[in-house]
N, C-alpha and C. Protein backbone atom coordinates (compact mmCIF):
# COMPACT_ATOMS: atom_id res chain seq x y z
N UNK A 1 30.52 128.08 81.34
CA UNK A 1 30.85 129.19 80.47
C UNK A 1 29.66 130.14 80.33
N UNK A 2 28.28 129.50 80.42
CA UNK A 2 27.62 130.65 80.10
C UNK A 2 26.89 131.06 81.64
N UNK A 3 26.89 130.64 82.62
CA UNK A 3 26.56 131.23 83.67
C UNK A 3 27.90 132.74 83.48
N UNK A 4 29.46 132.26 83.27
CA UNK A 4 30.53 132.93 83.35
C UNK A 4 30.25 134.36 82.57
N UNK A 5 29.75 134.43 81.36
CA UNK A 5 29.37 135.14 80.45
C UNK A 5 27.79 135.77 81.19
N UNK A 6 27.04 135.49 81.51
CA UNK A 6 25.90 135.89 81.91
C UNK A 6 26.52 137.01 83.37
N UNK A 7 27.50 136.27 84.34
CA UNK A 7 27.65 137.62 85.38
C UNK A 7 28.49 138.07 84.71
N UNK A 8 29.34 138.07 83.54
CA UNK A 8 29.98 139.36 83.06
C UNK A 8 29.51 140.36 82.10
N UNK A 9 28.03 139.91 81.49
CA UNK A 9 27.32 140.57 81.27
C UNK A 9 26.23 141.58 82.32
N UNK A 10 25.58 141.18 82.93
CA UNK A 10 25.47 141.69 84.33
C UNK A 10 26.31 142.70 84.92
N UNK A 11 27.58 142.28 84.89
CA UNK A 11 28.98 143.04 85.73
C UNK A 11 28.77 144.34 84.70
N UNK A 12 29.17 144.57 83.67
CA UNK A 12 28.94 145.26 82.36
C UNK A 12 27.70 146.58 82.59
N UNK A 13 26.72 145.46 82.55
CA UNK A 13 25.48 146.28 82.61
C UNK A 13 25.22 147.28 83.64
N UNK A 14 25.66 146.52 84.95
CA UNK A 14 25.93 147.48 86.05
C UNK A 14 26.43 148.75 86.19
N UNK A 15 27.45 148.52 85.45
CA UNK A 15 29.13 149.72 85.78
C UNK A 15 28.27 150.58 84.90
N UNK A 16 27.56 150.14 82.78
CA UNK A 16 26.98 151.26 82.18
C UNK A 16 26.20 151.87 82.94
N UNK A 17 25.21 151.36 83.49
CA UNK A 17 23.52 152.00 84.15
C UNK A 17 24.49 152.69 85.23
N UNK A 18 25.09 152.55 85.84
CA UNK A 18 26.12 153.86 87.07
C UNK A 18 26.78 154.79 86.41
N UNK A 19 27.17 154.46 85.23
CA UNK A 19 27.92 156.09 84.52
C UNK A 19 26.76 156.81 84.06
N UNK A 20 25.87 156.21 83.37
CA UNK A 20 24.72 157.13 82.83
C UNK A 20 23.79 157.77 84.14
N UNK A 21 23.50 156.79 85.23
CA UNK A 21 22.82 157.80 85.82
C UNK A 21 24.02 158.56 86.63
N UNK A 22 25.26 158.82 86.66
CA UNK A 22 26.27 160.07 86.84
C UNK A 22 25.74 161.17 85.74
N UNK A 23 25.78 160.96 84.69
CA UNK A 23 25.43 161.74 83.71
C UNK A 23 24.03 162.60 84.35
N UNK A 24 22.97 161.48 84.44
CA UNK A 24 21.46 162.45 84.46
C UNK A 24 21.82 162.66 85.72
N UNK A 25 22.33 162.64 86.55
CA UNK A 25 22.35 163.52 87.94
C UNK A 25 23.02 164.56 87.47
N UNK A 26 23.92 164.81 86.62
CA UNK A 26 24.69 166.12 86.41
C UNK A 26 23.64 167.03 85.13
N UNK A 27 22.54 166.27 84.70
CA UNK A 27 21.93 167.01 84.13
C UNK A 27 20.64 167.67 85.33
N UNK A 28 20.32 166.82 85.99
CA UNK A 28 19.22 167.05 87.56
C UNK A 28 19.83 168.66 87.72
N UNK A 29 21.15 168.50 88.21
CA UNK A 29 21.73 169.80 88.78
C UNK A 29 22.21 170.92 87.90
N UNK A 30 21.76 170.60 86.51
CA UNK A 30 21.93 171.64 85.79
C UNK A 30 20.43 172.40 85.16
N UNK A 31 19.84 171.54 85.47
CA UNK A 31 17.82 171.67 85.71
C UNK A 31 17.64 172.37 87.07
N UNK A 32 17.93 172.12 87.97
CA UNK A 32 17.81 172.90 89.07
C UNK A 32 18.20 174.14 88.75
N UNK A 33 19.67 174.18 89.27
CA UNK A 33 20.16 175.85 88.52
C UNK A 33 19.68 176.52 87.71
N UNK A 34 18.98 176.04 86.47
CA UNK A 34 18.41 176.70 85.47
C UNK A 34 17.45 177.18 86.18
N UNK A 35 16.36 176.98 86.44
CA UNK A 35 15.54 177.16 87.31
C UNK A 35 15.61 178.43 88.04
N UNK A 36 16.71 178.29 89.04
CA UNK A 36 17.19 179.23 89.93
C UNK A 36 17.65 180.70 89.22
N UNK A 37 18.11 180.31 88.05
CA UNK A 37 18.51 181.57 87.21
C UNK A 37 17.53 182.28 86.70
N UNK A 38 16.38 181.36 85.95
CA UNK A 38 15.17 182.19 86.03
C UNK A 38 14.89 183.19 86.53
N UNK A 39 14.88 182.60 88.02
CA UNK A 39 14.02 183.13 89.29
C UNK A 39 14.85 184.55 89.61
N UNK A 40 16.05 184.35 89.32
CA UNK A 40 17.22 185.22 90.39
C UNK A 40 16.96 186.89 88.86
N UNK A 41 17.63 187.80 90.06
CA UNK A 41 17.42 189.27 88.90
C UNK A 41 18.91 188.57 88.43
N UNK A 42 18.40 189.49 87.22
CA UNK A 42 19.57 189.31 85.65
C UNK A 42 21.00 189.88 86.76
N UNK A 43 21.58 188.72 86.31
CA UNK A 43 23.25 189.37 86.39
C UNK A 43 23.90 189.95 85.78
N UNK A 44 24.95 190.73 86.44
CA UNK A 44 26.26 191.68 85.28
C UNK A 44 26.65 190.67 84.29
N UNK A 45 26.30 190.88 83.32
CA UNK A 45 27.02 190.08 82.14
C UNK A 45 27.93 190.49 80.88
N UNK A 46 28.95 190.19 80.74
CA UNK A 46 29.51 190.61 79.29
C UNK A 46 28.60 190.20 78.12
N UNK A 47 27.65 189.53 77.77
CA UNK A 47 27.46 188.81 77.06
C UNK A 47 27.34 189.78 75.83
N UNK A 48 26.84 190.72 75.83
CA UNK A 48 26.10 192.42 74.69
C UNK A 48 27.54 192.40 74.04
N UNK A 49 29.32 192.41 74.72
CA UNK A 49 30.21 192.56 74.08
C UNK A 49 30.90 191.64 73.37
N UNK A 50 30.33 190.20 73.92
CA UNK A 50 30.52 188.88 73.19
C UNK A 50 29.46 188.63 71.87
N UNK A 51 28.71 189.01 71.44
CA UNK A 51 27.55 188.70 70.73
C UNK A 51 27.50 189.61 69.48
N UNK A 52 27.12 188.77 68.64
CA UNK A 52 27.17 189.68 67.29
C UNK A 52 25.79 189.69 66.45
N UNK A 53 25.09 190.56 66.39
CA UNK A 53 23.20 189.98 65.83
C UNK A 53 23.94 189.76 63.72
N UNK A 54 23.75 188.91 63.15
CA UNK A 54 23.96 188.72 62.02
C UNK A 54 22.79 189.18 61.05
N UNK A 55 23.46 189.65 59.72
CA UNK A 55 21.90 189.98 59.11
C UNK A 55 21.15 189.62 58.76
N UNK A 56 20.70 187.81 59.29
CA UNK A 56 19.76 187.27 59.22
C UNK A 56 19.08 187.49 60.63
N UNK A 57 19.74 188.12 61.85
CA UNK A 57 18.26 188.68 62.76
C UNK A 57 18.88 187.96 64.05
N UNK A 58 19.95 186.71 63.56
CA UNK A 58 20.49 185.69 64.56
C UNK A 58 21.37 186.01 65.51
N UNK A 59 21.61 186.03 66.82
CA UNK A 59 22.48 186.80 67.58
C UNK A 59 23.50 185.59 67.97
N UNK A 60 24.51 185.23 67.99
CA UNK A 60 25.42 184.78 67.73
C UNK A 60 26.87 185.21 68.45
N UNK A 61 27.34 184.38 68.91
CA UNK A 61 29.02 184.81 69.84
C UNK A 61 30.11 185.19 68.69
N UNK A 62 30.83 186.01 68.49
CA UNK A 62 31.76 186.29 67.73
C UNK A 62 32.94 185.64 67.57
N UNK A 63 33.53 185.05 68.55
CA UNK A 63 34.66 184.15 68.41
C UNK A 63 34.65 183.09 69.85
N UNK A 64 35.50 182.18 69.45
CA UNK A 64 35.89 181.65 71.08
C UNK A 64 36.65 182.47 72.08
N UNK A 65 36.36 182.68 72.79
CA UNK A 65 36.87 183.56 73.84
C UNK A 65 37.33 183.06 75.35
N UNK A 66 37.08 181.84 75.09
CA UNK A 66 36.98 181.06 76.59
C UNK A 66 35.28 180.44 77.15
N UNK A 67 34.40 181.26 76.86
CA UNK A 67 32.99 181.24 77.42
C UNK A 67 32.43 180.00 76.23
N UNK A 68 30.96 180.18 76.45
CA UNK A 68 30.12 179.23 75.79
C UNK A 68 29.82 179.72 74.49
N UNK A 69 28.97 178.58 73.57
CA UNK A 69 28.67 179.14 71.93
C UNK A 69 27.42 180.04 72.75
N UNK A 70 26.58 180.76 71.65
CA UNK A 70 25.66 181.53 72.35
C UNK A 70 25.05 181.73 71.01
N UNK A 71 22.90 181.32 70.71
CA UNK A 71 23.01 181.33 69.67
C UNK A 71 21.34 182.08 70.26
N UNK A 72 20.75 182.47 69.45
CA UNK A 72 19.88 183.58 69.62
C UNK A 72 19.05 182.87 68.28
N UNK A 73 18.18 182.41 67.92
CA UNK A 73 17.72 182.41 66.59
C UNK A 73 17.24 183.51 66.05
N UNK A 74 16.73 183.69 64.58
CA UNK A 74 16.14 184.94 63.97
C UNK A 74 14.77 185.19 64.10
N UNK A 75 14.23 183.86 64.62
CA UNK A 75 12.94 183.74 64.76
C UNK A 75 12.19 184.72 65.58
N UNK A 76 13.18 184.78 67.16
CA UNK A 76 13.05 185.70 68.10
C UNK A 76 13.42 187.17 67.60
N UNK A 77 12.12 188.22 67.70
CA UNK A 77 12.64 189.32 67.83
C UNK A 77 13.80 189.85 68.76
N UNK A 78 14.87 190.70 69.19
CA UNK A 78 15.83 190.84 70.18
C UNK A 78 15.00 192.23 70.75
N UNK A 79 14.95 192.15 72.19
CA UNK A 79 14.59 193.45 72.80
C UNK A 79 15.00 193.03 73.98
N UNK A 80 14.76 193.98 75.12
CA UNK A 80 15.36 194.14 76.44
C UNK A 80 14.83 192.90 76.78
N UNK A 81 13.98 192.05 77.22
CA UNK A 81 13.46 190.73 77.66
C UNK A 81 14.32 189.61 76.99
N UNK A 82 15.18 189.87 75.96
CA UNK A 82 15.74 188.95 75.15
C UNK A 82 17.34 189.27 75.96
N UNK A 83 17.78 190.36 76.03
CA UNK A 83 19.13 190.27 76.40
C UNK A 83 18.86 190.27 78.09
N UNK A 84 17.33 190.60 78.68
CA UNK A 84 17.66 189.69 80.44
C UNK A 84 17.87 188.94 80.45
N UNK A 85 17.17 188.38 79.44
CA UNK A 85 16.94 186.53 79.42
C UNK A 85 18.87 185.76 79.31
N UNK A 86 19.68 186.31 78.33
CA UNK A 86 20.98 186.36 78.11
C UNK A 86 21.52 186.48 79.53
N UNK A 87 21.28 187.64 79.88
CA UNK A 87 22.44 187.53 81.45
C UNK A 87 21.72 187.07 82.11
N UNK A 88 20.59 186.51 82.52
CA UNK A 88 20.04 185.56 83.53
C UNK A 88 21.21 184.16 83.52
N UNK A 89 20.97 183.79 82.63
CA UNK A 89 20.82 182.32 81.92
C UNK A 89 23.51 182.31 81.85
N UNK A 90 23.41 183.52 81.83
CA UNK A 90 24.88 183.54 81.47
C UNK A 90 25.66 183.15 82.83
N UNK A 91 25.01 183.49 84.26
CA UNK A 91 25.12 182.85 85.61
C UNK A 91 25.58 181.00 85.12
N UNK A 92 24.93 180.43 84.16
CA UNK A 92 25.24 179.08 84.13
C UNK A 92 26.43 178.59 83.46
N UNK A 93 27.03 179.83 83.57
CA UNK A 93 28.50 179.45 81.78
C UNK A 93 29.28 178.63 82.91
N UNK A 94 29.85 179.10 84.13
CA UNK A 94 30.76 178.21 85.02
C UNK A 94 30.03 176.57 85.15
N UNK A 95 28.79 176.24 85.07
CA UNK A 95 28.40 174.80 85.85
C UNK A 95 28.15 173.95 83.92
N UNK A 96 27.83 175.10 83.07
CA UNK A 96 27.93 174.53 81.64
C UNK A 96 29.67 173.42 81.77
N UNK A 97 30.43 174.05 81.81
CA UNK A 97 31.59 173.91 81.73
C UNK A 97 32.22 172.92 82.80
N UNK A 98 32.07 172.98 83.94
CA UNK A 98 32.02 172.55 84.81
C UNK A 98 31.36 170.56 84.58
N UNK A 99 30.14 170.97 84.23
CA UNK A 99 29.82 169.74 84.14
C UNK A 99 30.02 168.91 82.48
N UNK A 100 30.57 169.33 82.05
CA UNK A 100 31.07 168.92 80.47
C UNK A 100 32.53 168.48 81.09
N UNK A 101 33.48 169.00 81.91
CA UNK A 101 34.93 168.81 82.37
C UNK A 101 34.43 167.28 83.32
N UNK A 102 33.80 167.43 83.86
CA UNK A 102 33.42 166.14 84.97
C UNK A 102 33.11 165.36 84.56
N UNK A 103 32.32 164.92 83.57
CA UNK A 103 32.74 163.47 83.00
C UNK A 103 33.21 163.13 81.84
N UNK A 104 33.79 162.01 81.48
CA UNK A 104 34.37 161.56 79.90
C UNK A 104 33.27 161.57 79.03
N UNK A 105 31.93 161.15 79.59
CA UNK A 105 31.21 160.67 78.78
C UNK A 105 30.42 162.04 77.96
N UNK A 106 30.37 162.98 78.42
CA UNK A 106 29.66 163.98 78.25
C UNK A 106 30.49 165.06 77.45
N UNK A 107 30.18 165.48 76.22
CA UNK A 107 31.36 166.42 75.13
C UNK A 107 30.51 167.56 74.69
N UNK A 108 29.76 167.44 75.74
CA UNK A 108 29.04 168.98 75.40
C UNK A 108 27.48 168.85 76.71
N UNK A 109 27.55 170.49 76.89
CA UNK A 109 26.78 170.47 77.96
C UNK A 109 25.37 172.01 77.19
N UNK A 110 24.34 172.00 77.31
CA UNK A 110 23.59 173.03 77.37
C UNK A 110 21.77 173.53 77.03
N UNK A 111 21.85 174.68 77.20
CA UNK A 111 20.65 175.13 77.84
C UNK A 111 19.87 175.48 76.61
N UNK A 112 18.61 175.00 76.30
CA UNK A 112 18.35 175.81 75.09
C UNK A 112 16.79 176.47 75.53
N UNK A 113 16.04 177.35 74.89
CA UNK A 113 14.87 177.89 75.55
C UNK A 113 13.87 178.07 74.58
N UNK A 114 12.75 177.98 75.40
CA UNK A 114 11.49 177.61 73.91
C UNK A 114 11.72 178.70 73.41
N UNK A 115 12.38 179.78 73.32
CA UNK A 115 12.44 181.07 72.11
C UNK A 115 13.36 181.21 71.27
N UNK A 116 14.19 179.62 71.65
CA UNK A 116 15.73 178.83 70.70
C UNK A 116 16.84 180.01 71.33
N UNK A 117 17.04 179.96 72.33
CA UNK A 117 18.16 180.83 72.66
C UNK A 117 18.98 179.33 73.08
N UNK A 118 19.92 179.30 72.54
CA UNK A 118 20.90 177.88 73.33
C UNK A 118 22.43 178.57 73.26
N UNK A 119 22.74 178.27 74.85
CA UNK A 119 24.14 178.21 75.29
C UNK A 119 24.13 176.92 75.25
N UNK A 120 25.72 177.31 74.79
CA UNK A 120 26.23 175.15 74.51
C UNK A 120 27.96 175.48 74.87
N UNK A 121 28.45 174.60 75.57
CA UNK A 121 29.88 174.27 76.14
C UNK A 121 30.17 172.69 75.93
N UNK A 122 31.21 172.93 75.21
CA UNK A 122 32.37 173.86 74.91
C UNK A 122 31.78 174.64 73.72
N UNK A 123 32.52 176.08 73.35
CA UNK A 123 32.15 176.94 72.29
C UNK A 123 32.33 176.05 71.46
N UNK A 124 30.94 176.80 70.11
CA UNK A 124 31.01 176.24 68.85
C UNK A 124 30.77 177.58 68.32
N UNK A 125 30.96 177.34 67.01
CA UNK A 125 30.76 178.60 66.10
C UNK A 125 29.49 178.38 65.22
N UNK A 126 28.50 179.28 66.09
CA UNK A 126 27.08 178.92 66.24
C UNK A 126 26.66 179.53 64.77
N UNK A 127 27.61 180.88 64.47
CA UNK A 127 26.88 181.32 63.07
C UNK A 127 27.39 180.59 62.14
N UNK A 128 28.15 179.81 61.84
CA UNK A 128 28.43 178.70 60.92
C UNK A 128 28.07 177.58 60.97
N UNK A 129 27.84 176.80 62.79
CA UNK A 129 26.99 175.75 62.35
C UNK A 129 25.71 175.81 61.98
N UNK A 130 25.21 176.61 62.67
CA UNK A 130 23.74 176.37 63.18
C UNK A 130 22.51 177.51 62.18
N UNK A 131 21.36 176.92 61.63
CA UNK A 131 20.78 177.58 61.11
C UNK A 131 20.40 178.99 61.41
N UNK A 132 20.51 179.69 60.44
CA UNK A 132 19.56 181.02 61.15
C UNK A 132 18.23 181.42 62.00
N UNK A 133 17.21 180.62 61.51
CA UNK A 133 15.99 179.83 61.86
C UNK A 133 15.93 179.30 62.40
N UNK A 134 16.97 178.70 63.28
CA UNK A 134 16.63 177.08 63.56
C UNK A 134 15.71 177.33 64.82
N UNK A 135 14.68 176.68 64.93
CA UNK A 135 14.06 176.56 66.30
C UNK A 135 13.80 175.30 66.81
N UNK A 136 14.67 175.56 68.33
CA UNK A 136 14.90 174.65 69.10
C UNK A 136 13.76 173.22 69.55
N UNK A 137 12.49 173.83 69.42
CA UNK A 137 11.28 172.75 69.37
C UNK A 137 10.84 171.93 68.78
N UNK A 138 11.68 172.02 67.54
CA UNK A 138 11.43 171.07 66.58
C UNK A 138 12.86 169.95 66.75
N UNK A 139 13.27 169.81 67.65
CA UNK A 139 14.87 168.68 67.68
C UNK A 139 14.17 167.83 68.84
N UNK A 140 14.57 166.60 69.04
CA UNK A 140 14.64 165.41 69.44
C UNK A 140 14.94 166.05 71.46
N UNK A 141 15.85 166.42 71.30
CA UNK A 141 16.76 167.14 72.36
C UNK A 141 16.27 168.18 72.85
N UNK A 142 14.79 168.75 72.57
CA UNK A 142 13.86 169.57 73.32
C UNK A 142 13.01 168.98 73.24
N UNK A 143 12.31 168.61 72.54
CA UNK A 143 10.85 168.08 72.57
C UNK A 143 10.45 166.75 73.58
N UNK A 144 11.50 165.86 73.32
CA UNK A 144 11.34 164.90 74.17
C UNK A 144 11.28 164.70 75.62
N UNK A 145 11.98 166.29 76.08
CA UNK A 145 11.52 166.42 77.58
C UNK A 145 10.26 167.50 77.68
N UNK A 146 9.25 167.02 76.92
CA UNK A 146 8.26 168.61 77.22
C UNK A 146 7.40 167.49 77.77
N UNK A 147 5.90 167.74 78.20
CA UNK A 147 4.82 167.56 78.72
C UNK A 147 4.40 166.33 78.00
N UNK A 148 4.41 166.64 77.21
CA UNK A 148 3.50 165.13 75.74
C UNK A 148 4.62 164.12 76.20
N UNK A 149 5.68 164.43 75.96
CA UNK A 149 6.73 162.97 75.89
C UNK A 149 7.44 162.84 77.67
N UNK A 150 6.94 163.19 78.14
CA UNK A 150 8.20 163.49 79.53
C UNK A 150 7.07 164.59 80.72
N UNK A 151 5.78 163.94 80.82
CA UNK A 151 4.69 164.05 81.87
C UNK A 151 5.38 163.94 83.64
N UNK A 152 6.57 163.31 84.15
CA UNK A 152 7.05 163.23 84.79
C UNK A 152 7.76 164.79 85.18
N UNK A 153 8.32 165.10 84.05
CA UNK A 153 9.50 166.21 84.37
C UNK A 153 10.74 165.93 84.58
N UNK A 154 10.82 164.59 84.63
CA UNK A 154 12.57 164.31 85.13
C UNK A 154 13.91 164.13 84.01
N UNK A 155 14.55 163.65 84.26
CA UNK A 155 15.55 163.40 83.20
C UNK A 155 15.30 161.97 82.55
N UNK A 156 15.24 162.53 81.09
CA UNK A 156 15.15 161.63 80.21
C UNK A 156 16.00 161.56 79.18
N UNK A 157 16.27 160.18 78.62
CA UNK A 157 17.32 159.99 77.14
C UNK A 157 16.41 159.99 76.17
N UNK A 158 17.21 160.71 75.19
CA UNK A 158 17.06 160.88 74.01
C UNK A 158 17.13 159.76 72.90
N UNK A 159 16.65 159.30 71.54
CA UNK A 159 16.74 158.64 70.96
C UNK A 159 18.07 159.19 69.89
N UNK A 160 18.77 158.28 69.91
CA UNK A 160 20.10 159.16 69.07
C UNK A 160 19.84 159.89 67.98
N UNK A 161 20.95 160.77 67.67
CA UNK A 161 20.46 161.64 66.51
C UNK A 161 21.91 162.21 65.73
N UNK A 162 21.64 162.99 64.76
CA UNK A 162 22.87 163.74 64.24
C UNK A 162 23.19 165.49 65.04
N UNK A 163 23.83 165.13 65.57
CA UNK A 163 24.01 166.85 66.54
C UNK A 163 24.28 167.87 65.51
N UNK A 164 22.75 168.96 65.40
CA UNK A 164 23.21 169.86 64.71
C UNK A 164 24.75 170.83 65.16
N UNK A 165 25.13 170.80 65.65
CA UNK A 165 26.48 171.62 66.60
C UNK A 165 27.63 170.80 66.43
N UNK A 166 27.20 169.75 65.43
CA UNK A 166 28.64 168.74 64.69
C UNK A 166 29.63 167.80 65.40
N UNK A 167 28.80 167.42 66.46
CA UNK A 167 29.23 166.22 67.01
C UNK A 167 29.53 164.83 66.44
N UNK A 168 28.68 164.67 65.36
CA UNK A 168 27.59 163.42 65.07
C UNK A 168 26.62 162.91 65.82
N UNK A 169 27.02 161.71 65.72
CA UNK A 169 25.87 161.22 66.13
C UNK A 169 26.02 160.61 67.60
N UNK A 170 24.98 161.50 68.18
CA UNK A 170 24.49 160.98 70.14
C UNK A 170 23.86 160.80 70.62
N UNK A 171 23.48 160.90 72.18
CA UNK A 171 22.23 160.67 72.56
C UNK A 171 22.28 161.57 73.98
N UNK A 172 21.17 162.31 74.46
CA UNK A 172 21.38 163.36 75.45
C UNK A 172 20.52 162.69 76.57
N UNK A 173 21.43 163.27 77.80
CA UNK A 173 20.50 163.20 78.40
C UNK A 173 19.74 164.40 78.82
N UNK A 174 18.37 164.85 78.86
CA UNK A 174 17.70 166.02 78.75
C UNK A 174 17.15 166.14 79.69
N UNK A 175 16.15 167.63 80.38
CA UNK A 175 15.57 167.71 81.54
C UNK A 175 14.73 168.66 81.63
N UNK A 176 13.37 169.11 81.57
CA UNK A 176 12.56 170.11 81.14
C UNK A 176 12.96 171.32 82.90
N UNK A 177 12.92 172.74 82.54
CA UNK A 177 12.94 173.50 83.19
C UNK A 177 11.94 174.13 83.25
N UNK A 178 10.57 174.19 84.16
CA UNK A 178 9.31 174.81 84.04
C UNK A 178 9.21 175.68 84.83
N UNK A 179 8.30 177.00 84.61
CA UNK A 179 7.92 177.85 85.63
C UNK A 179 6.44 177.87 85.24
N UNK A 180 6.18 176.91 86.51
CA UNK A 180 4.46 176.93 86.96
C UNK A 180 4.23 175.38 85.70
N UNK A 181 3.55 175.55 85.01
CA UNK A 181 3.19 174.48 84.20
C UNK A 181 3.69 175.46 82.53
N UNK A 182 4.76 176.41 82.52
CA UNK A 182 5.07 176.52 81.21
C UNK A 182 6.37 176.23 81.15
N UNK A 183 6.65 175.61 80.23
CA UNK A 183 8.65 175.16 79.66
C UNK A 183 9.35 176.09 79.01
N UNK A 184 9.81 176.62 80.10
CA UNK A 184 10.80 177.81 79.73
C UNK A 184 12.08 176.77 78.86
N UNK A 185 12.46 175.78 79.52
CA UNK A 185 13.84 175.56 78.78
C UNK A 185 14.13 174.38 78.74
N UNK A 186 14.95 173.72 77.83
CA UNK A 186 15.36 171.96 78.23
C UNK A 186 16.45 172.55 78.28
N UNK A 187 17.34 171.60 79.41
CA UNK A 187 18.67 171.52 79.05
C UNK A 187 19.35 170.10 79.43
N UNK A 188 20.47 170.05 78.89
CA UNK A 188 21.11 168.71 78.75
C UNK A 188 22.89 168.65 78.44
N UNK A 189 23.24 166.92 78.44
CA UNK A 189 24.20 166.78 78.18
C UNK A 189 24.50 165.25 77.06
């Protein structure tokens, strides 16, 4: 009985450690892309007609529309470098989505940037959840893939937490996006 119990624990352990690393491979390829969006000139984007700046300074998606939440903090001043940064980064709304649809395990997919700009899929209603202030460097779910905690660069899990974006409680898998040795962005699922 307990050899019996020991390979069905084993058996178990196996099948988890193969869905999760499905997961961080679909976060790998959403670290890559990010990357690439950086790099690439800003695309045509709707995003200026989706977005609403609130009068706390916070730029914010106006309704669900089909696309991603889209949250801008107040922290960031908004100027032309702020809305490239928007249609750069808006190239990723199809693979956001995309990779949130591809597995069960994953109920939300996205990009957030050390200046707290976070696209997140599926839409949330970012000016009601999410602080005005909030900056992204201070959560579990950025920090833990920067330099101090995550010297590698690769995909790493998170220690569970309460999802400000009203999930409850999860655990991400995350992935630092650098240009040169600075962290433009984590993103995750």
């Amino acid at each position: 009985a307990r050899q019996e119990i020991a390979r069905i624990a084993g058996d178990e352990s196996a099948s988890i450690e193969q869905q999760l690393g499905q997961v961080a491979a679909l976060v790998d390829v959403l670290r890559l892309q990010t990357a690439l969006a950086y790099a690439a000139p800003a695309a045509k984007s709707t995003d200026r007609a989706r977005l609403r700046l609130q009068p706390s300074g916070a730029l914010t998606t106006r309704e669900d529309d089909g696309g991603p939440g889209v949250f801008y903090s107040a922290l960031t001043p908004k100027g032309p470098a702020q809305y490239e940064k928007l249609a750069r980064l808006s190239a990723l709304d199809p693979l956001l989505r995309d990779i949130t649809e591809a597995n069960p395990l994953i109920v939300q997919t996205y990009v957030n940037t050390h200046d707290s700009l976070n696209r997140i899929w599926p839409w949330i209603d970012t000016a009601r959840l999410l602080d005005p202030r909030m900056d992204m460097q201070d959560f579990n779910f950025y920090y833990e893939a920067d330099a101090l905690h995550n010297a590698r660069r690769a995909v790493v899990w998170t220690n569970a937490y309460v999802d400000p974006a009203g999930q409850g409680w999860m655990v991400s898998a995350i992935a630092p996006v650098y240009r040169g040795d600075f962290l433009e962005a984590v993103v995750g699922a």
